[in-house]
N, C-alpha and C. Protein backbone atom coordinates (compact mmCIF):
# COMPACT_ATOMS: atom_id res chain seq x y z
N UNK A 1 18.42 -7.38 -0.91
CA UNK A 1 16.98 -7.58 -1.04
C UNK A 1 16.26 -6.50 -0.22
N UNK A 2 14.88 -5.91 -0.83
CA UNK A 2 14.70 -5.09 0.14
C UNK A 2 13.64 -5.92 1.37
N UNK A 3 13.37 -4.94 2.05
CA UNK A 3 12.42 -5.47 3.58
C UNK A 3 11.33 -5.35 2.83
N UNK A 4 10.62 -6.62 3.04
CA UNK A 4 8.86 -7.04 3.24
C UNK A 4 8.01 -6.53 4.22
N UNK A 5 7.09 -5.72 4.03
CA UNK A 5 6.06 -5.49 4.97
C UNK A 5 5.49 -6.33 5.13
N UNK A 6 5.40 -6.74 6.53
CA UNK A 6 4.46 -8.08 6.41
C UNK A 6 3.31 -7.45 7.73
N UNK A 7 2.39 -8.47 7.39
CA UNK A 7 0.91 -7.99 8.76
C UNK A 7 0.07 -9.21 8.08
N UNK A 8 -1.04 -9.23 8.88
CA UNK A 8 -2.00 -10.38 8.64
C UNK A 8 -3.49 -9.88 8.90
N UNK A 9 -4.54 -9.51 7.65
CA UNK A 9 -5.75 -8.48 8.13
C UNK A 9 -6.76 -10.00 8.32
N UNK A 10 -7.73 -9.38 8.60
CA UNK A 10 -8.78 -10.51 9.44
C UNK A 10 -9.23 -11.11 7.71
N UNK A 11 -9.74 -12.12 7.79
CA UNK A 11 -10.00 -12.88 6.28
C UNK A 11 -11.69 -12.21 5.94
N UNK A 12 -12.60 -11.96 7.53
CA UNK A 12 -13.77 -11.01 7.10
C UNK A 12 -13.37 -9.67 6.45
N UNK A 13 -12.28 -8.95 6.82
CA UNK A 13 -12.48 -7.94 6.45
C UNK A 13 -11.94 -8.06 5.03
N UNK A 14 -10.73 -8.12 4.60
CA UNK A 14 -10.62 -8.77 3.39
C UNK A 14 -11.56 -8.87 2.71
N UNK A 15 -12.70 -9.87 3.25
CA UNK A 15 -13.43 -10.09 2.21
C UNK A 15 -14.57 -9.05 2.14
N UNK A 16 -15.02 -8.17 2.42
CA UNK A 16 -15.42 -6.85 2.69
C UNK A 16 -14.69 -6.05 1.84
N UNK A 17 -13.36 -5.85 1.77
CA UNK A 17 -12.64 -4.56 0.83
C UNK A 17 -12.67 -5.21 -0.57
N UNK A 18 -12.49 -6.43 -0.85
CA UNK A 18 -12.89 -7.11 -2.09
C UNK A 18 -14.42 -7.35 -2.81
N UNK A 19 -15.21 -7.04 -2.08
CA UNK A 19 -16.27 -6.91 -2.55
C UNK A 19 -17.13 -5.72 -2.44
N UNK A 20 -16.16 -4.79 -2.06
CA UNK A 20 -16.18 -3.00 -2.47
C UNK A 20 -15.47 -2.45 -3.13
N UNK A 21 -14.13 -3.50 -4.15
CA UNK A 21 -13.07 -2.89 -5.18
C UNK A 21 -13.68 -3.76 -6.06
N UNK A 22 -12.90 -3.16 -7.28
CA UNK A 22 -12.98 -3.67 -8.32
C UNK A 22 -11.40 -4.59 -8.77
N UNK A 23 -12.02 -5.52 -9.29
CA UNK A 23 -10.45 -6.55 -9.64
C UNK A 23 -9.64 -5.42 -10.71
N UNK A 24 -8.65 -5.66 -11.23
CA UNK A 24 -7.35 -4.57 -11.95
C UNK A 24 -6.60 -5.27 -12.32
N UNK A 25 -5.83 -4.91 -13.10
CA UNK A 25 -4.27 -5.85 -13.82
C UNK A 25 -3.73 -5.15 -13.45
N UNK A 26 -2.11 -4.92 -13.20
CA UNK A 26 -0.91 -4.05 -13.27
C UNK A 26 -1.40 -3.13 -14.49
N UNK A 27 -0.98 -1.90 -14.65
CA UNK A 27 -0.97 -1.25 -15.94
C UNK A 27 0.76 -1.69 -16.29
N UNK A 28 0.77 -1.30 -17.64
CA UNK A 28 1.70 -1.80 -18.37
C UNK A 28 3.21 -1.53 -17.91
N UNK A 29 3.49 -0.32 -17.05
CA UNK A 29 4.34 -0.05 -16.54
C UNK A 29 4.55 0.03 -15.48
N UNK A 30 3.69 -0.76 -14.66
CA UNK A 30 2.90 -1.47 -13.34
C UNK A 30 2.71 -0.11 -12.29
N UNK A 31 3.28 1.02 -12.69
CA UNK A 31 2.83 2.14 -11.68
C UNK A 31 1.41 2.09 -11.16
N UNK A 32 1.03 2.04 -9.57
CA UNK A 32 -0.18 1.83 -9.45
C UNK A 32 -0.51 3.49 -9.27
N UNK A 33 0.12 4.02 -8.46
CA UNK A 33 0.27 5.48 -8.41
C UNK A 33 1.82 5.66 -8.08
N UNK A 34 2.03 7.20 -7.77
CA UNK A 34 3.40 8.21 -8.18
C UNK A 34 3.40 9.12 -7.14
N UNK A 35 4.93 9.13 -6.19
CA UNK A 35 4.44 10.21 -4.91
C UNK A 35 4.12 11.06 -5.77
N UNK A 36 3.31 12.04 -4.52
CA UNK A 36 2.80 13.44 -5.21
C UNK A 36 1.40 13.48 -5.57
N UNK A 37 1.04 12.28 -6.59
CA UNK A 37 -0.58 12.30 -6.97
C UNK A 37 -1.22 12.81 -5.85
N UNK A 38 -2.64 12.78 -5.73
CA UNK A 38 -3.59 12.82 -5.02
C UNK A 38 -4.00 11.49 -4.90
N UNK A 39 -4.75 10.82 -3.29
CA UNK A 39 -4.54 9.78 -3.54
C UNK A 39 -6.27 9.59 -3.63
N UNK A 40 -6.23 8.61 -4.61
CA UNK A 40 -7.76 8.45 -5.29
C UNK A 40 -7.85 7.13 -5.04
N UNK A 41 -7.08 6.33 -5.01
CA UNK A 41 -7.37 4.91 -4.64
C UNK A 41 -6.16 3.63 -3.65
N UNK A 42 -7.11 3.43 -2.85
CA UNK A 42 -5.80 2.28 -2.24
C UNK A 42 -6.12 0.72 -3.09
N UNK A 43 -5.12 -0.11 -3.05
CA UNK A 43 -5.04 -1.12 -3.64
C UNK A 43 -4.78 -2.70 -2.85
N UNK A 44 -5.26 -3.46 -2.61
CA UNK A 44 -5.35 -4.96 -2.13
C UNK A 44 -4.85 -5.69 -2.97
N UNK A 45 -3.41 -6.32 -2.75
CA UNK A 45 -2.55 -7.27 -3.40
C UNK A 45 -2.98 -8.34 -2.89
N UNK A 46 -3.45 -9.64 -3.82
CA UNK A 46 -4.65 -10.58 -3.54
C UNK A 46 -3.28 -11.36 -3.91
N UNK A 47 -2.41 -11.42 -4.83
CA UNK A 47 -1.09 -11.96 -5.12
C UNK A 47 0.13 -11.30 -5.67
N UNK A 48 1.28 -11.20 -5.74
CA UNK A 48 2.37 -10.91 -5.90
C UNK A 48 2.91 -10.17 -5.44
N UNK A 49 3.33 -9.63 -5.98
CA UNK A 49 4.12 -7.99 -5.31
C UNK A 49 4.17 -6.74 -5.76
N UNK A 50 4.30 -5.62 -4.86
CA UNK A 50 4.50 -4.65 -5.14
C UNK A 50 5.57 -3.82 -4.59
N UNK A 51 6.44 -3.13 -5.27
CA UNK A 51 7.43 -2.48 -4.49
C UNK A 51 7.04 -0.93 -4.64
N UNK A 52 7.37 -0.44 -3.40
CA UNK A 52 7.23 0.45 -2.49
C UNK A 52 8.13 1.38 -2.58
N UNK A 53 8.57 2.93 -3.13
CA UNK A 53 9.68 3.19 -3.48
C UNK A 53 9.53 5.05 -3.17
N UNK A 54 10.38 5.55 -2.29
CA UNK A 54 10.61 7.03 -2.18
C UNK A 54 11.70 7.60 -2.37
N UNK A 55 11.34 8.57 -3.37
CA UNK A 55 12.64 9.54 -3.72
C UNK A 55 13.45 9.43 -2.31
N UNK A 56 14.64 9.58 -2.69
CA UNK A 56 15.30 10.40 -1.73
C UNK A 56 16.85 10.32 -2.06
N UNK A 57 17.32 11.87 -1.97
CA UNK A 57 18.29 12.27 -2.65
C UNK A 57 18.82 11.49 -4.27
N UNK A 58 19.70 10.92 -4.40
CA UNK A 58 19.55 10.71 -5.75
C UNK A 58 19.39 8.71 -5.50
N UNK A 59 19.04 8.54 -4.88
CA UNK A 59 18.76 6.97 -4.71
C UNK A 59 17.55 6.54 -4.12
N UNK A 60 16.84 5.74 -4.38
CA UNK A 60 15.25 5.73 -3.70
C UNK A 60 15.75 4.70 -2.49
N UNK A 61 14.42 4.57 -1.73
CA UNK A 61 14.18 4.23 -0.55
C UNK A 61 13.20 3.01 -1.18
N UNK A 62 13.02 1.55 -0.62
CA UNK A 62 12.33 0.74 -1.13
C UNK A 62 12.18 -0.26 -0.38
N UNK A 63 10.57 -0.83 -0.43
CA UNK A 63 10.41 -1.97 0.14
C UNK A 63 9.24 -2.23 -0.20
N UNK A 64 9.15 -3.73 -0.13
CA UNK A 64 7.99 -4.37 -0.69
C UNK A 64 6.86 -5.27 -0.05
N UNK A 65 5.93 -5.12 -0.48
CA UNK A 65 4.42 -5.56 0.12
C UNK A 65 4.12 -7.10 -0.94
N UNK A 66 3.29 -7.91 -0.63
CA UNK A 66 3.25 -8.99 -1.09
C UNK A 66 1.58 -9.32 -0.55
N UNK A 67 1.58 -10.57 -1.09
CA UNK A 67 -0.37 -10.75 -1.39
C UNK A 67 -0.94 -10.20 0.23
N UNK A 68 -1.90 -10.32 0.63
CA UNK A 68 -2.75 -9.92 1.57
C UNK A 68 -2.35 -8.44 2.20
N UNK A 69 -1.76 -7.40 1.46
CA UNK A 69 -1.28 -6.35 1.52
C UNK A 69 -2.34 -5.54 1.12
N UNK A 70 -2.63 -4.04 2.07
CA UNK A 70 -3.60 -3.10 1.76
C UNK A 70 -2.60 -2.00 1.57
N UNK A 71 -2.74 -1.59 0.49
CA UNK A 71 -0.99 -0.24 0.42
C UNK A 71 -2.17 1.50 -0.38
N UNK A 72 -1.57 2.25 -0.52
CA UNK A 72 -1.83 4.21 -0.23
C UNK A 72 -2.88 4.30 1.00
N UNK A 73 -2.68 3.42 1.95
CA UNK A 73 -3.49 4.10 2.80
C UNK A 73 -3.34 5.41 3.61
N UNK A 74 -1.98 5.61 3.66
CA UNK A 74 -1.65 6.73 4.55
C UNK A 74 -2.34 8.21 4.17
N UNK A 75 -2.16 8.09 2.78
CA UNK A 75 -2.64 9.05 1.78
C UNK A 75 -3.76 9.23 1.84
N UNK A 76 -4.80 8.15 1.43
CA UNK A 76 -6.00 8.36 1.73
C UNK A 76 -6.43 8.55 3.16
N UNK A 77 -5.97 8.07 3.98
CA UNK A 77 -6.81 8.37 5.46
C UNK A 77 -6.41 9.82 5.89
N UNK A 78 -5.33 10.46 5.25
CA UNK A 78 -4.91 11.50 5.30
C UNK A 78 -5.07 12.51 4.23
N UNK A 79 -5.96 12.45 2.82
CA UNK A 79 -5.85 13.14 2.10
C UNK A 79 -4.94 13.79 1.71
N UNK A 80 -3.96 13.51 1.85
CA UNK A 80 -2.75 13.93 1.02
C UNK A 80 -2.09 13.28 -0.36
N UNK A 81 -1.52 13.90 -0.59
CA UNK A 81 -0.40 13.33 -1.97
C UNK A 81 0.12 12.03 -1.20
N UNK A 82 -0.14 11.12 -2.60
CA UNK A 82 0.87 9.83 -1.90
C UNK A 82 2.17 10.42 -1.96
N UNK A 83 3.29 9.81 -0.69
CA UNK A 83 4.25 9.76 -0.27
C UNK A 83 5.32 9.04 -1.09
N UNK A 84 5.01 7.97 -1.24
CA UNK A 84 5.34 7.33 -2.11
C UNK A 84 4.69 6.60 -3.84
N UNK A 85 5.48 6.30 -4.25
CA UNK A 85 5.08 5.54 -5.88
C UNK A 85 5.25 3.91 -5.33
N UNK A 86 3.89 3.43 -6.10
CA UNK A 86 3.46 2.16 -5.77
C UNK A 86 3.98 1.10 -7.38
N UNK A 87 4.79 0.31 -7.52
CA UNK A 87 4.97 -0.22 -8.74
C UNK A 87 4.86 -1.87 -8.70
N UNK A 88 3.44 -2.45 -9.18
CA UNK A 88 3.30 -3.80 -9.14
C UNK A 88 4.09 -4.64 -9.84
N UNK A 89 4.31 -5.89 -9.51
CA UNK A 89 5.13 -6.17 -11.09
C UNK A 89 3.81 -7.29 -11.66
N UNK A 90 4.35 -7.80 -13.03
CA UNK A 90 3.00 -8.17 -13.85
C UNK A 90 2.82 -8.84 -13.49
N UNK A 91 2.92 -9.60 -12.72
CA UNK A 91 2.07 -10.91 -12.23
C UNK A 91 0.95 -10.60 -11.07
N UNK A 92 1.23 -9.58 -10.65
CA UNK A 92 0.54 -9.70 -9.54
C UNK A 92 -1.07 -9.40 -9.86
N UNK A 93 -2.09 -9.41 -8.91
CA UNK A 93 -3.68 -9.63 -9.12
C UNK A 93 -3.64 -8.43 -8.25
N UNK A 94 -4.56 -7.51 -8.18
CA UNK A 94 -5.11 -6.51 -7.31
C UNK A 94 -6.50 -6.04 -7.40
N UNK A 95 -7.18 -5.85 -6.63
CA UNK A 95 -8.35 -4.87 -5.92
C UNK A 95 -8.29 -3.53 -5.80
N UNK A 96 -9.15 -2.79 -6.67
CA UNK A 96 -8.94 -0.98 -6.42
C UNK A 96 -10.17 -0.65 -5.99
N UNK A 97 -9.60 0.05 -4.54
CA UNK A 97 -10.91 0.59 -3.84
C UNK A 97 -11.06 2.35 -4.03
N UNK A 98 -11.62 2.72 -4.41
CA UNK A 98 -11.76 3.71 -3.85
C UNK A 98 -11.63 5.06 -2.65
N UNK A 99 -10.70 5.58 -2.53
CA UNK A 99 -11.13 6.82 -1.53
C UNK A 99 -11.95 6.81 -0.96
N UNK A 100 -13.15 7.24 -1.78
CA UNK A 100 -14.38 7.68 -1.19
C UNK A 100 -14.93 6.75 -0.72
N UNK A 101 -15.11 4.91 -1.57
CA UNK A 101 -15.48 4.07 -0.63
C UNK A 101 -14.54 3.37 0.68
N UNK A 102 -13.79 3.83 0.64
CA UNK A 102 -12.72 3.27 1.74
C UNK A 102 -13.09 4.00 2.76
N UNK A 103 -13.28 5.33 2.69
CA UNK A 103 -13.61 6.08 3.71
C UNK A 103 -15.18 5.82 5.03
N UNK A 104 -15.75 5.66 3.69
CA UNK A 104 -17.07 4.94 4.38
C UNK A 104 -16.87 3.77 4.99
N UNK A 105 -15.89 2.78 4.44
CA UNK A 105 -15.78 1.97 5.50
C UNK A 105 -15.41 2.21 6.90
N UNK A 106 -14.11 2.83 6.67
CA UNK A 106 -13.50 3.44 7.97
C UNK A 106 -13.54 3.91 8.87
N UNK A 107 -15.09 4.68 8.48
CA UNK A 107 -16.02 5.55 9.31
C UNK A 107 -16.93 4.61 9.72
N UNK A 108 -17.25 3.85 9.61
CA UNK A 108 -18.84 2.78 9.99
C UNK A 108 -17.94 1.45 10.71
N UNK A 109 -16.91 0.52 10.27
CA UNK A 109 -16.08 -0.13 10.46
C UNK A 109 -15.05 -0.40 11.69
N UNK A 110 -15.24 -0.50 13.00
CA UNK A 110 -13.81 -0.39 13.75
C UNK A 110 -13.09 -1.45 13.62
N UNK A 111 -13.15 -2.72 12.75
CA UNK A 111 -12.32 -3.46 12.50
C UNK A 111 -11.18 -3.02 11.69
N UNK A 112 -11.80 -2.24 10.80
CA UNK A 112 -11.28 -1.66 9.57
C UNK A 112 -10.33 0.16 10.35
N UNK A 113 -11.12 0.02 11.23
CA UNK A 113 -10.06 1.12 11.65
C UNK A 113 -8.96 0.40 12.35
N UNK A 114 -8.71 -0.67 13.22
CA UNK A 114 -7.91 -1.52 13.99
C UNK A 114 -6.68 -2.12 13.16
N UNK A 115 -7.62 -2.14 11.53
CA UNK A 115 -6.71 -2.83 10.16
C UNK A 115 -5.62 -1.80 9.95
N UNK A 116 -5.92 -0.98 9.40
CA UNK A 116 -5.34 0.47 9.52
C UNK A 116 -4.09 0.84 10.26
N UNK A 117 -4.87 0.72 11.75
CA UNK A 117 -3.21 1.50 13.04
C UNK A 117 -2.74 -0.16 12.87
N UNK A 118 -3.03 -1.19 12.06
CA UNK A 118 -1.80 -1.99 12.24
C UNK A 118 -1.12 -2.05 11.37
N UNK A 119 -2.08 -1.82 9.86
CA UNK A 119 -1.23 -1.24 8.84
C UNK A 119 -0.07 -0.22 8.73
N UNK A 120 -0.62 0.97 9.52
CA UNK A 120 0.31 2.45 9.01
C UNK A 120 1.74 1.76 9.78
N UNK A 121 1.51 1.30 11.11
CA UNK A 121 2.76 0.85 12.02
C UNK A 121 3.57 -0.38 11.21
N UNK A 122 2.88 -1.39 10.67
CA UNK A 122 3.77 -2.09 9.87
C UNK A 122 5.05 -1.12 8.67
N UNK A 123 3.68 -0.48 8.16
CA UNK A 123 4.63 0.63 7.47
C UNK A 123 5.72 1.14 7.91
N UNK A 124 5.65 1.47 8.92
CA UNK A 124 6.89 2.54 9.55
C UNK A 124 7.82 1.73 10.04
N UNK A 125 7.40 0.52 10.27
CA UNK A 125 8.54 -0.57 10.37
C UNK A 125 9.28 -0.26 9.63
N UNK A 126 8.61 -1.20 8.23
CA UNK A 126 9.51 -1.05 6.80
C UNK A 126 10.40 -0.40 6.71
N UNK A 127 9.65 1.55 6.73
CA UNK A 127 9.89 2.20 6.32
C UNK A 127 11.67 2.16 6.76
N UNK A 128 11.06 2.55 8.29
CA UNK A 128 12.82 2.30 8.72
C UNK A 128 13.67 1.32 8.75
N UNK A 129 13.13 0.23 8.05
CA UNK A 129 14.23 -0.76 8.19
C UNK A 129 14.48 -0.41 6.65
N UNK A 130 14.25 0.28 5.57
CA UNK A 130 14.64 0.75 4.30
C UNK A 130 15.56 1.76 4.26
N UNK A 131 14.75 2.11 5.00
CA UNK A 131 16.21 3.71 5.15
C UNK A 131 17.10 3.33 5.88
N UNK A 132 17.34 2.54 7.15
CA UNK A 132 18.30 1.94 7.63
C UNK A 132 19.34 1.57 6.60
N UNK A 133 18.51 0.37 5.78
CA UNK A 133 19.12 0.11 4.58
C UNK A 133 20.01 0.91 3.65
N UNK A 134 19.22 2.12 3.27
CA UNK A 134 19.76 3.03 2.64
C UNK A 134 21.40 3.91 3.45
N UNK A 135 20.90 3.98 4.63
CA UNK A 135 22.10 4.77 5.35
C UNK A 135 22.98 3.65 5.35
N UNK A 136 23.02 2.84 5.18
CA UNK A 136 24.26 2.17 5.12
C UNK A 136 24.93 1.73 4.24
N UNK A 137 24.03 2.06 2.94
CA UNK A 137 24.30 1.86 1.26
C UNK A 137 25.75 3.09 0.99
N UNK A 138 25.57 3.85 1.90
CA UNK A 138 25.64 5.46 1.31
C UNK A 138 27.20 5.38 1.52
């Protein structure tokens, strides 16, 4: 099974990034984005899941986020190419915010910046408890 990111964001702020996204379905092949893109939007899993997945060498790296999850943030707070490919599966419900409005939050917001350094660090949890995973697959 892979590792769950788990964290817990404040239920105000939440309700703040939900009423600056727009609701979304999975697209059909639930890719929300693809490392590499540019990242144009982060996404709020309101329910199900999403798995979390990076190339690497010929086997990916993976782990998964579940409802009250804020995921491409790294990308966006960093303007870079997402790192990773985001793939919902169909059940799940999501919120698409914007870049550009995420940013404005982030900038006006220090809750929303506090959300963030607890976000990226949950991440890097994961991250390494995936690749952990992986190095021992190998």
């Amino acid at each position: 099974m892979y590792p769950l990111l788990e964290y817990a964001l404040d239920p105000e702020l939440v309700a703040r990034i939900i009423d600056q996204s727009v609701e979304v379905l999975p697209p059909e092949d639930g890719i929300l984005y693809r490392q590499g893109e540019p990242p144009d939007n982060l996404y709020f899993v309101k329910c199900g899941e999403v798995m979390i997945m990076l190339a690497a060498d010929q086997k990916d790296v993976v782990f998964r986020v579940g409802a009250g999850s804020l995921i491409g943030i790294a990308a966006v707070v960093n303007n870079q190419p997402y790192a990773m490919t985001a793939k919902a599966a169909s059940d799940a419900k999501l919120f698409k915010l914007s870049a550009e409005r995420f940013n404005e939050l982030f900038t006006k917001d220090r809750n929303m910046q506090q959300a963030v350094l607890q976000i990226l660090a949950a991440e890097v949890r994961a991250a390494r408890q995936a690749l952990s995973n992986y190095a021992s697959d190998r």
